[in-house]
PDB file of N, CA and C in Angstrom:
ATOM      1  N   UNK A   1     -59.213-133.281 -99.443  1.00  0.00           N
ATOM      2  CA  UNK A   1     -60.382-132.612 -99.960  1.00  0.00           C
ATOM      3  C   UNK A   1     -59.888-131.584-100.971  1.00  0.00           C
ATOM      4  N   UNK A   2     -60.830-131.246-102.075  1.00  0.00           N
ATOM      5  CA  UNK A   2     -60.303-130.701-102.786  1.00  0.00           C
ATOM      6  C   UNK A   2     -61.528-130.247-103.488  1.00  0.00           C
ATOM      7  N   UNK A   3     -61.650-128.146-103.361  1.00  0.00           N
ATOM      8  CA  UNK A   3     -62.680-127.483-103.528  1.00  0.00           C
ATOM      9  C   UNK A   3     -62.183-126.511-104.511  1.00  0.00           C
ATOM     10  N   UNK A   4     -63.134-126.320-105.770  1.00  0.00           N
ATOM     11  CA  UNK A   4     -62.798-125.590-106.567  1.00  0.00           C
ATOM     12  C   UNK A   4     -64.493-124.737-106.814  1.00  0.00           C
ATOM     13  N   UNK A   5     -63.677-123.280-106.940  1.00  0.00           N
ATOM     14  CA  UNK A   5     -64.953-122.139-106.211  1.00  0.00           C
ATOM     15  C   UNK A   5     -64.975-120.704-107.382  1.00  0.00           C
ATOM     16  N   UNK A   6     -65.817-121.109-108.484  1.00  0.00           N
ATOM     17  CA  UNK A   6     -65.670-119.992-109.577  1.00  0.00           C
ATOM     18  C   UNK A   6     -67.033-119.542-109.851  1.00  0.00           C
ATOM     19  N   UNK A   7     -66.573-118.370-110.648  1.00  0.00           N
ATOM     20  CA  UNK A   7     -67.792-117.593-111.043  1.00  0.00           C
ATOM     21  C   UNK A   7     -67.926-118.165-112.262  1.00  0.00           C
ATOM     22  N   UNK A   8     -69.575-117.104-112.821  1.00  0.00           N
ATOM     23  CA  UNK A   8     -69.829-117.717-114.380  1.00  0.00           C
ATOM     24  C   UNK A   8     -68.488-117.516-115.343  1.00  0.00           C
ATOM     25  N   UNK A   9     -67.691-116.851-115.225  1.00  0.00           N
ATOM     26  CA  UNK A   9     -66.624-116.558-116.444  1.00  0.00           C
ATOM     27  C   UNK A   9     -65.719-117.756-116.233  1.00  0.00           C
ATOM     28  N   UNK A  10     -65.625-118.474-114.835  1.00  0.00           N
ATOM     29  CA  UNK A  10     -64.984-119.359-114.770  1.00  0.00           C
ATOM     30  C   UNK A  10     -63.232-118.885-113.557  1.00  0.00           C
ATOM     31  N   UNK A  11     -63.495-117.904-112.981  1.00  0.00           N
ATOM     32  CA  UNK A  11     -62.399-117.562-112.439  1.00  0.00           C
ATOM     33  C   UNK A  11     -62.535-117.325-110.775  1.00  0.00           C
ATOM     34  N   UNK A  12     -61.636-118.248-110.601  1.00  0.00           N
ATOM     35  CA  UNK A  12     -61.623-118.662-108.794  1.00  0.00           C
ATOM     36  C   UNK A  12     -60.605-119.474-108.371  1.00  0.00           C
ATOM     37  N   UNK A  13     -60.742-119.793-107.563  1.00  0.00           N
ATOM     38  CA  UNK A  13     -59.688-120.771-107.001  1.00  0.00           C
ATOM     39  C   UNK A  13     -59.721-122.008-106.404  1.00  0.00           C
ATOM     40  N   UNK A  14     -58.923-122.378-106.359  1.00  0.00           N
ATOM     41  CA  UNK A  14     -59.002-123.888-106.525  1.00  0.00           C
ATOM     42  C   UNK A  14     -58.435-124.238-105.022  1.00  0.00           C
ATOM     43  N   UNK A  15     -58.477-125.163-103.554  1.00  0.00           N
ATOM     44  CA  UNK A  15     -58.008-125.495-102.670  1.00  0.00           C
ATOM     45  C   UNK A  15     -57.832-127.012-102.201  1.00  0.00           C
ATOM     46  N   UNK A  16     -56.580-127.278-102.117  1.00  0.00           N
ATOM     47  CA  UNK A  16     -56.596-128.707-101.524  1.00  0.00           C
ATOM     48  C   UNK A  16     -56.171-128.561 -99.979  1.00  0.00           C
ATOM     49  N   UNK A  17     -56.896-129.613 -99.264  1.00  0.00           N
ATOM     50  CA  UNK A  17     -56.711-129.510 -97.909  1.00  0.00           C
ATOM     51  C   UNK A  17     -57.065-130.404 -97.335  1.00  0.00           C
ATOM     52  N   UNK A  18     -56.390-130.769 -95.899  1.00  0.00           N
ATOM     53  CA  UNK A  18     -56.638-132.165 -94.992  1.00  0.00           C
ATOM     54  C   UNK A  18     -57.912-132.025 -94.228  1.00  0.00           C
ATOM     55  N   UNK A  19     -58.365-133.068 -93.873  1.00  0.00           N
ATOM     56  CA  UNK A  19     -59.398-132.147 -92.510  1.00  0.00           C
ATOM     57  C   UNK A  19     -59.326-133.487 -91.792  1.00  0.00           C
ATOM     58  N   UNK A  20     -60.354-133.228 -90.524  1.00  0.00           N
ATOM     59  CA  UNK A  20     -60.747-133.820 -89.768  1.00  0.00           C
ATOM     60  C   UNK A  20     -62.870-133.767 -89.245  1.00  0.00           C
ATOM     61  N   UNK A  21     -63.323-134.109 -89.501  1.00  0.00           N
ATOM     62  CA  UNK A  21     -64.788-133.933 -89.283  1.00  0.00           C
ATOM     63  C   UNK A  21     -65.123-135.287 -87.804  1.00  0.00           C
ATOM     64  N   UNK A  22     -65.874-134.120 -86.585  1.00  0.00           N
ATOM     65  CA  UNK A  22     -66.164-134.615 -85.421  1.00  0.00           C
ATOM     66  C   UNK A  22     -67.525-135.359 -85.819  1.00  0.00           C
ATOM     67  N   UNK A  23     -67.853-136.388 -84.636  1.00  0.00           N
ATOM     68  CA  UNK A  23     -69.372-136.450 -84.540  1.00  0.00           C
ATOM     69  C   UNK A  23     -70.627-135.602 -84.472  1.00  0.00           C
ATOM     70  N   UNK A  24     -69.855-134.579 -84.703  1.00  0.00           N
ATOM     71  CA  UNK A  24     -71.306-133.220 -84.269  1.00  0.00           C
ATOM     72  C   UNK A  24     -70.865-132.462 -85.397  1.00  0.00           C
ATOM     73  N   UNK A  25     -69.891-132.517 -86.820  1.00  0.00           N
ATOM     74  CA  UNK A  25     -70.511-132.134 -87.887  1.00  0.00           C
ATOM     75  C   UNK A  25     -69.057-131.190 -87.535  1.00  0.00           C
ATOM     76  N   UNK A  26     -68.225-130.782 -86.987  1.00  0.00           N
ATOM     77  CA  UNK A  26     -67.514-129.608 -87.415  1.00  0.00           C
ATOM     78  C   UNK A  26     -66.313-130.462 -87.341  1.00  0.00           C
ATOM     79  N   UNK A  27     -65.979-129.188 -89.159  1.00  0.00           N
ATOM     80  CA  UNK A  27     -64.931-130.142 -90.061  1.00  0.00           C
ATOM     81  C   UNK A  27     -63.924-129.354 -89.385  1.00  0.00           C
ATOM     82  N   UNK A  28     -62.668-129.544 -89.384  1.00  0.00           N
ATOM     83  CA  UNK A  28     -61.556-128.799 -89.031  1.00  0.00           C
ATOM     84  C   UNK A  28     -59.966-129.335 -90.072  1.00  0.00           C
ATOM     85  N   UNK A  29     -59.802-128.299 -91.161  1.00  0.00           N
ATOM     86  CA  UNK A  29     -58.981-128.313 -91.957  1.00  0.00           C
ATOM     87  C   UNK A  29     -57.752-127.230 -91.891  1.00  0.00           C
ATOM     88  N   UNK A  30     -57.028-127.659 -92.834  1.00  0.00           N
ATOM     89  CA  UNK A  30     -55.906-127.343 -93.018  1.00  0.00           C
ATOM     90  C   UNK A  30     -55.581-127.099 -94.708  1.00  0.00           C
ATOM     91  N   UNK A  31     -55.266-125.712 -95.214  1.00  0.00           N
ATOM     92  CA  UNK A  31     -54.523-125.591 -96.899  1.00  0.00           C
ATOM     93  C   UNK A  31     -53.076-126.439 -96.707  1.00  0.00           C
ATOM     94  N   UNK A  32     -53.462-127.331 -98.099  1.00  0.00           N
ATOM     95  CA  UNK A  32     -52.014-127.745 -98.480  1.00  0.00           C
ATOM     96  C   UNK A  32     -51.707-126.928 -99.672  1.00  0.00           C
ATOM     97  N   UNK A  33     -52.719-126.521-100.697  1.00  0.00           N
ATOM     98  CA  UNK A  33     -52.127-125.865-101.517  1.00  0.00           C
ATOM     99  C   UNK A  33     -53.005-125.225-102.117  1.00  0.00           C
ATOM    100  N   UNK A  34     -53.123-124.052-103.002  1.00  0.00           N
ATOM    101  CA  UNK A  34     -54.014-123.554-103.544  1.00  0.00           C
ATOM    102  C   UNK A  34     -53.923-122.351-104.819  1.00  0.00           C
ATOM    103  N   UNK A  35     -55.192-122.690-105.745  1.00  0.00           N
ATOM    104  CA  UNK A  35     -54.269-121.957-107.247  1.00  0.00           C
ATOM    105  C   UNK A  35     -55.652-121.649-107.786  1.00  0.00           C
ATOM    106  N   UNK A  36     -55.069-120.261-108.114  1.00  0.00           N
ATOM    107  CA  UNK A  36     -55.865-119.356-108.734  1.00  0.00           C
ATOM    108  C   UNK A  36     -56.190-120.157-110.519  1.00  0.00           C
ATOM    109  N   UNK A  37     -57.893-119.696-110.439  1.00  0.00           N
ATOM    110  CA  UNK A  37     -57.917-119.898-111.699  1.00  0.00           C
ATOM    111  C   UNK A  37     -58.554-118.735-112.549  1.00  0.00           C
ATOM    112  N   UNK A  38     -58.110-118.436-113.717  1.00  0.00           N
ATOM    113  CA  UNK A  38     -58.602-117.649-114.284  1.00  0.00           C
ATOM    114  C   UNK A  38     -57.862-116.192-114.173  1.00  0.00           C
ATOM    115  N   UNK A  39     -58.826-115.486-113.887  1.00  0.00           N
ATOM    116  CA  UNK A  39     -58.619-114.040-113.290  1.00  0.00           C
ATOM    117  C   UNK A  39     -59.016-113.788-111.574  1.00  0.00           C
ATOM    118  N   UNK A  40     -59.486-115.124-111.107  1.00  0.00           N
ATOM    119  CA  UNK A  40     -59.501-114.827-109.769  1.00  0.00           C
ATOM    120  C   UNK A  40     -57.888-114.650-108.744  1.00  0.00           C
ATOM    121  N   UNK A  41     -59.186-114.870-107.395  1.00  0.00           N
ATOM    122  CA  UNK A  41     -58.150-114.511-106.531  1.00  0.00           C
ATOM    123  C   UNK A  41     -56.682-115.471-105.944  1.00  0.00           C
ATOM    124  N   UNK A  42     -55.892-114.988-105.420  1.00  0.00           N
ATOM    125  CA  UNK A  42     -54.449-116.206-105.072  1.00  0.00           C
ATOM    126  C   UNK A  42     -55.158-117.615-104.301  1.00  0.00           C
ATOM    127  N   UNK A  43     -56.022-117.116-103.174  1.00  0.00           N
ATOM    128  CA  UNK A  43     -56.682-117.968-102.667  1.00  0.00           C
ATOM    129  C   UNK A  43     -55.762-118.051-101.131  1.00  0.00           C
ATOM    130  N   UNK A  44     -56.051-118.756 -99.895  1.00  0.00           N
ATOM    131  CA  UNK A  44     -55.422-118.820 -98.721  1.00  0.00           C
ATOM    132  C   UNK A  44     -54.137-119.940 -99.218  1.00  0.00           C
ATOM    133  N   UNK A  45     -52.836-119.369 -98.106  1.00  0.00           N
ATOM    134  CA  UNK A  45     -51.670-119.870 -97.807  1.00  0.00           C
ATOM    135  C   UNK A  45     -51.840-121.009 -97.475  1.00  0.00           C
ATOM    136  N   UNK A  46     -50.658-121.611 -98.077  1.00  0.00           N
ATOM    137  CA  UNK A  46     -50.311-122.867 -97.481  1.00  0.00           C
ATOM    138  C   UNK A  46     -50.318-123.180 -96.021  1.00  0.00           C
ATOM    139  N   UNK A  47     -50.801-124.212 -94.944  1.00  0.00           N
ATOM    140  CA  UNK A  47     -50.971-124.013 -93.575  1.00  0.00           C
ATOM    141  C   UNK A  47     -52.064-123.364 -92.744  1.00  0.00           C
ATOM    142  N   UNK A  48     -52.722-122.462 -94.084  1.00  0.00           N
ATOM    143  CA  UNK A  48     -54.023-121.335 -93.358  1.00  0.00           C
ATOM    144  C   UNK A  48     -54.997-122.981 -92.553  1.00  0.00           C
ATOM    145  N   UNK A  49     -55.317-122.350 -91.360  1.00  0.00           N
ATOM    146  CA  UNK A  49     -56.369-123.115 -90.802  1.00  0.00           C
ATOM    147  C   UNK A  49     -57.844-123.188 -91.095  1.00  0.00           C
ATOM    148  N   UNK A  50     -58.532-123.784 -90.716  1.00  0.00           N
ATOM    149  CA  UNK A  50     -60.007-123.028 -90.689  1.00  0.00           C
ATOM    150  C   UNK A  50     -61.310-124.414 -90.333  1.00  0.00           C
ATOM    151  N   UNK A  51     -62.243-124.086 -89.930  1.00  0.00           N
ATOM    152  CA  UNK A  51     -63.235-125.010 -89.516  1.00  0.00           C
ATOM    153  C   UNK A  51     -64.652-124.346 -90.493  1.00  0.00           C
ATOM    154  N   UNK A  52     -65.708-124.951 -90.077  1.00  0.00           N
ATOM    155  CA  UNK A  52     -66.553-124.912 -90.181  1.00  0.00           C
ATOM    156  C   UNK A  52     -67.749-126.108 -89.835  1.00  0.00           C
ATOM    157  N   UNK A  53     -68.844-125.735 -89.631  1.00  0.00           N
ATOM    158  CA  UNK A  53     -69.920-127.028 -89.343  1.00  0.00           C
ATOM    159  C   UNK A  53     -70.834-127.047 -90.637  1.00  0.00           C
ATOM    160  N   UNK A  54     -70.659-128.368 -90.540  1.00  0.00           N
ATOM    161  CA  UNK A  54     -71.479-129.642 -91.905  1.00  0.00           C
ATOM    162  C   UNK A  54     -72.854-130.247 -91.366  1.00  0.00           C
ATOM    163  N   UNK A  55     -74.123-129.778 -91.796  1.00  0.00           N
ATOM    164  CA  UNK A  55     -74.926-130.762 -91.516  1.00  0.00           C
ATOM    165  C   UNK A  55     -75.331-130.725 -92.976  1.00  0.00           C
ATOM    166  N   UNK A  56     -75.702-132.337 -92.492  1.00  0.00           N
ATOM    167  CA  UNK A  56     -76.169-133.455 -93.896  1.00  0.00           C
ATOM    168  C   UNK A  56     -77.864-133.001 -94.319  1.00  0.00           C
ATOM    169  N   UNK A  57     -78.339-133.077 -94.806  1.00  0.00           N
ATOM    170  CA  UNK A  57     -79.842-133.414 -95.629  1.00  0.00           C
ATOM    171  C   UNK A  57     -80.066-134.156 -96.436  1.00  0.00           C
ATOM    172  N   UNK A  58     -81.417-134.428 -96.759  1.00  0.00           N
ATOM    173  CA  UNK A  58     -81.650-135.660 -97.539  1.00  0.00           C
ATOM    174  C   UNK A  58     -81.091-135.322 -98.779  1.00  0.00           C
ATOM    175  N   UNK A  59     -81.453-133.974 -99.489  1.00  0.00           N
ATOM    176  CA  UNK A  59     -80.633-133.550-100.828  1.00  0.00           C
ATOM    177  C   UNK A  59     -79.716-132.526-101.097  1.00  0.00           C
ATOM    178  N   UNK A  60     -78.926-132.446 -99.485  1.00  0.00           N
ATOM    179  CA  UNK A  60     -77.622-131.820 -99.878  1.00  0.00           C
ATOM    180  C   UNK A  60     -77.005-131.467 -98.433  1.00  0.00           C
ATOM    181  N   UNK A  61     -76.272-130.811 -98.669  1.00  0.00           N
ATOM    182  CA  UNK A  61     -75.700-130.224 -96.980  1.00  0.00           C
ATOM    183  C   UNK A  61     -75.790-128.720 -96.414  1.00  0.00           C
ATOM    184  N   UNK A  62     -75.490-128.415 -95.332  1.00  0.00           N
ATOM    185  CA  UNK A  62     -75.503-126.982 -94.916  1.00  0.00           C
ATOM    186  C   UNK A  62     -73.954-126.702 -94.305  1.00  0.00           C
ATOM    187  N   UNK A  63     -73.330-125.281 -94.754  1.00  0.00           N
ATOM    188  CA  UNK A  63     -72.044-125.370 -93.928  1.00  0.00           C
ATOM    189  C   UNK A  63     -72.665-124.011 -93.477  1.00  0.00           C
ATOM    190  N   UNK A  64     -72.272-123.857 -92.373  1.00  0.00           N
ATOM    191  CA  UNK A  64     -72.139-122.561 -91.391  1.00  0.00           C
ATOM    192  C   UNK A  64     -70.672-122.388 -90.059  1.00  0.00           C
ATOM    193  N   UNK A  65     -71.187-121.539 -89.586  1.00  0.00           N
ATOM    194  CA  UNK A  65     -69.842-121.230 -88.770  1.00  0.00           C
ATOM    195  C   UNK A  65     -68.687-121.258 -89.298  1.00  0.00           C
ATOM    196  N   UNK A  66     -68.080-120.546 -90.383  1.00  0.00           N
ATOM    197  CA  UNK A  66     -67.116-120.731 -91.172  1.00  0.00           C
ATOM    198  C   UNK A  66     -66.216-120.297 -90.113  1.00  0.00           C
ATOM    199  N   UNK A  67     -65.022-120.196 -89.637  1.00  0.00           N
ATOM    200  CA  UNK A  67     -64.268-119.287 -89.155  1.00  0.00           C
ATOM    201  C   UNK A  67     -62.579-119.766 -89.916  1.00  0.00           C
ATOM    202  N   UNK A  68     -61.909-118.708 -90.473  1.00  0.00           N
ATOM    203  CA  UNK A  68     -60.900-118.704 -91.572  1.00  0.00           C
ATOM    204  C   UNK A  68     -60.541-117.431 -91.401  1.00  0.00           C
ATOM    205  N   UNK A  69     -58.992-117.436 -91.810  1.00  0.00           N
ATOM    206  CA  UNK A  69     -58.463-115.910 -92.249  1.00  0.00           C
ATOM    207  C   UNK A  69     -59.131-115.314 -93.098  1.00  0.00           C
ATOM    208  N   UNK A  70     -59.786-116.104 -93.957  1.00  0.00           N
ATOM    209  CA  UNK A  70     -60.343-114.772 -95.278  1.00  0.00           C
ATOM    210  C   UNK A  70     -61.404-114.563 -95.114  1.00  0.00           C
ATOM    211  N   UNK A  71     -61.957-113.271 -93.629  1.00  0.00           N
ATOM    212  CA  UNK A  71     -62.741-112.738 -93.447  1.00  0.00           C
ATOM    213  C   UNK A  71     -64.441-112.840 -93.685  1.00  0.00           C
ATOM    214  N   UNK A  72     -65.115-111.926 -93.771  1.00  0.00           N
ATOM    215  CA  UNK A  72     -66.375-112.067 -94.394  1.00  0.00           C
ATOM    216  C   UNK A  72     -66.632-112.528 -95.693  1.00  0.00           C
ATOM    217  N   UNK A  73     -66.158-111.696 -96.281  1.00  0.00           N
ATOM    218  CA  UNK A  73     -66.134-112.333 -98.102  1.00  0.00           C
ATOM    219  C   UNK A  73     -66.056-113.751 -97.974  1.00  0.00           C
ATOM    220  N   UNK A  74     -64.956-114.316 -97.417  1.00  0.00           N
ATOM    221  CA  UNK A  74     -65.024-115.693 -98.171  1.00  0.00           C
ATOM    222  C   UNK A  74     -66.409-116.631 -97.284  1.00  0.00           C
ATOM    223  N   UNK A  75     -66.700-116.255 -95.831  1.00  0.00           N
ATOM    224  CA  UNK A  75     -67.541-116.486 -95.231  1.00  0.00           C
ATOM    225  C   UNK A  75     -68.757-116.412 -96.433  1.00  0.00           C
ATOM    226  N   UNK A  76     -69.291-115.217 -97.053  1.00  0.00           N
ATOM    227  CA  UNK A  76     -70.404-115.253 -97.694  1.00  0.00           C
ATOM    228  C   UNK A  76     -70.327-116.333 -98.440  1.00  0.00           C
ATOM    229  N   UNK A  77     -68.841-116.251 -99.079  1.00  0.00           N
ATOM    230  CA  UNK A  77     -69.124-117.312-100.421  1.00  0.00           C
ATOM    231  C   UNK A  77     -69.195-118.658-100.192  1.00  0.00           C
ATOM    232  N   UNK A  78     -68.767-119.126 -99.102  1.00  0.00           N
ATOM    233  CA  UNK A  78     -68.530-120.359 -98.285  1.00  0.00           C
ATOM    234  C   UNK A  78     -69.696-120.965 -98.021  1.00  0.00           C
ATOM    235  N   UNK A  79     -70.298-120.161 -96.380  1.00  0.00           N
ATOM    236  CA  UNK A  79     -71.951-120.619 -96.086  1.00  0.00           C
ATOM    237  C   UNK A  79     -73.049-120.635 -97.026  1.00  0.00           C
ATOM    238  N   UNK A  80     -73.408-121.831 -96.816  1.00  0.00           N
ATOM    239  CA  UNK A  80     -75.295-121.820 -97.316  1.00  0.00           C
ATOM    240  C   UNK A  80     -75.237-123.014 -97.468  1.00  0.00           C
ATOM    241  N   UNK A  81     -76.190-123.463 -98.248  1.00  0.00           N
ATOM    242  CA  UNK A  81     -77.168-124.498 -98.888  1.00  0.00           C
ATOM    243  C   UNK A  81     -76.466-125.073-100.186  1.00  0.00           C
ATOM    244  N   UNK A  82     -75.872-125.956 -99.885  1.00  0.00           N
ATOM    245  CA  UNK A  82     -75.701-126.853-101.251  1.00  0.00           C
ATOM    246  C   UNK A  82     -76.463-128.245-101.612  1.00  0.00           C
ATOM    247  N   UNK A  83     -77.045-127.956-102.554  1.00  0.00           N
ATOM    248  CA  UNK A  83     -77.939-129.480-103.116  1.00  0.00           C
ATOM    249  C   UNK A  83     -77.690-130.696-104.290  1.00  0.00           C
ATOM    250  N   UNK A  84     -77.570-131.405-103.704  1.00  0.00           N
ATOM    251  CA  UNK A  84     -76.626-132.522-104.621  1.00  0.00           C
ATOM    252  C   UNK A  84     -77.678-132.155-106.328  1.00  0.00           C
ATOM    253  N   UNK A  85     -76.619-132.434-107.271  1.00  0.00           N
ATOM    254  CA  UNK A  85     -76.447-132.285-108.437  1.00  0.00           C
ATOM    255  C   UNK A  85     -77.470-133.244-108.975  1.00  0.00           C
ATOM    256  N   UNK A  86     -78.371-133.150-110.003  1.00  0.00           N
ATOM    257  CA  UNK A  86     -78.649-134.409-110.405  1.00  0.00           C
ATOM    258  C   UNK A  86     -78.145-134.866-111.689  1.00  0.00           C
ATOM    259  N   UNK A  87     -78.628-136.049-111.243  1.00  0.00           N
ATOM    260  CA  UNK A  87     -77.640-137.159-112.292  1.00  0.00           C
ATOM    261  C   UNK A  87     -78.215-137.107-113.864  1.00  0.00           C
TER     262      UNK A  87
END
């Protein structure tokens, strides 16, 4: 998997990582690597753990329960409502 997470100027970071996703929606990953873009931040270590739960919708998904080393902040930026793009 591979998540890239910026603001309007374009500066954030970029994460690749393994996971595993159960029948009941919680993903459970692992950083393999991760790189700052822009003027953002370093982003989590190589090895950092972290989960969270995935439910599906008809036009997009929900993640909640983040739990990760990078605290609240990345929690805010993480959880909510994402709605598929249109074509």
């Amino acid at each position: 998997m591979s998540v890239v997470i910026v603001n309007g100027s374009g500066d954030g970071v970029g994460v690749d990582a393994t996971f595993t996703i159960d029948k009941d929606g919680l993903l459970k990953g692992t950083v393999e690597k991760s790189e700052k873009k822009g003027n953002g931040g370093d982003g989590p270590p190589k090895g950092d753990k972290f989960s969270f739960k995935v439910e599906t919708k008809k036009d997009g998904l929900v993640i909640k329960d983040l739990e990760s080393n990078g605290g609240e902040e990345v929690k805010q930026l993480v959880e909510g409502e994402y709605k598929k793009k249109a074509k």
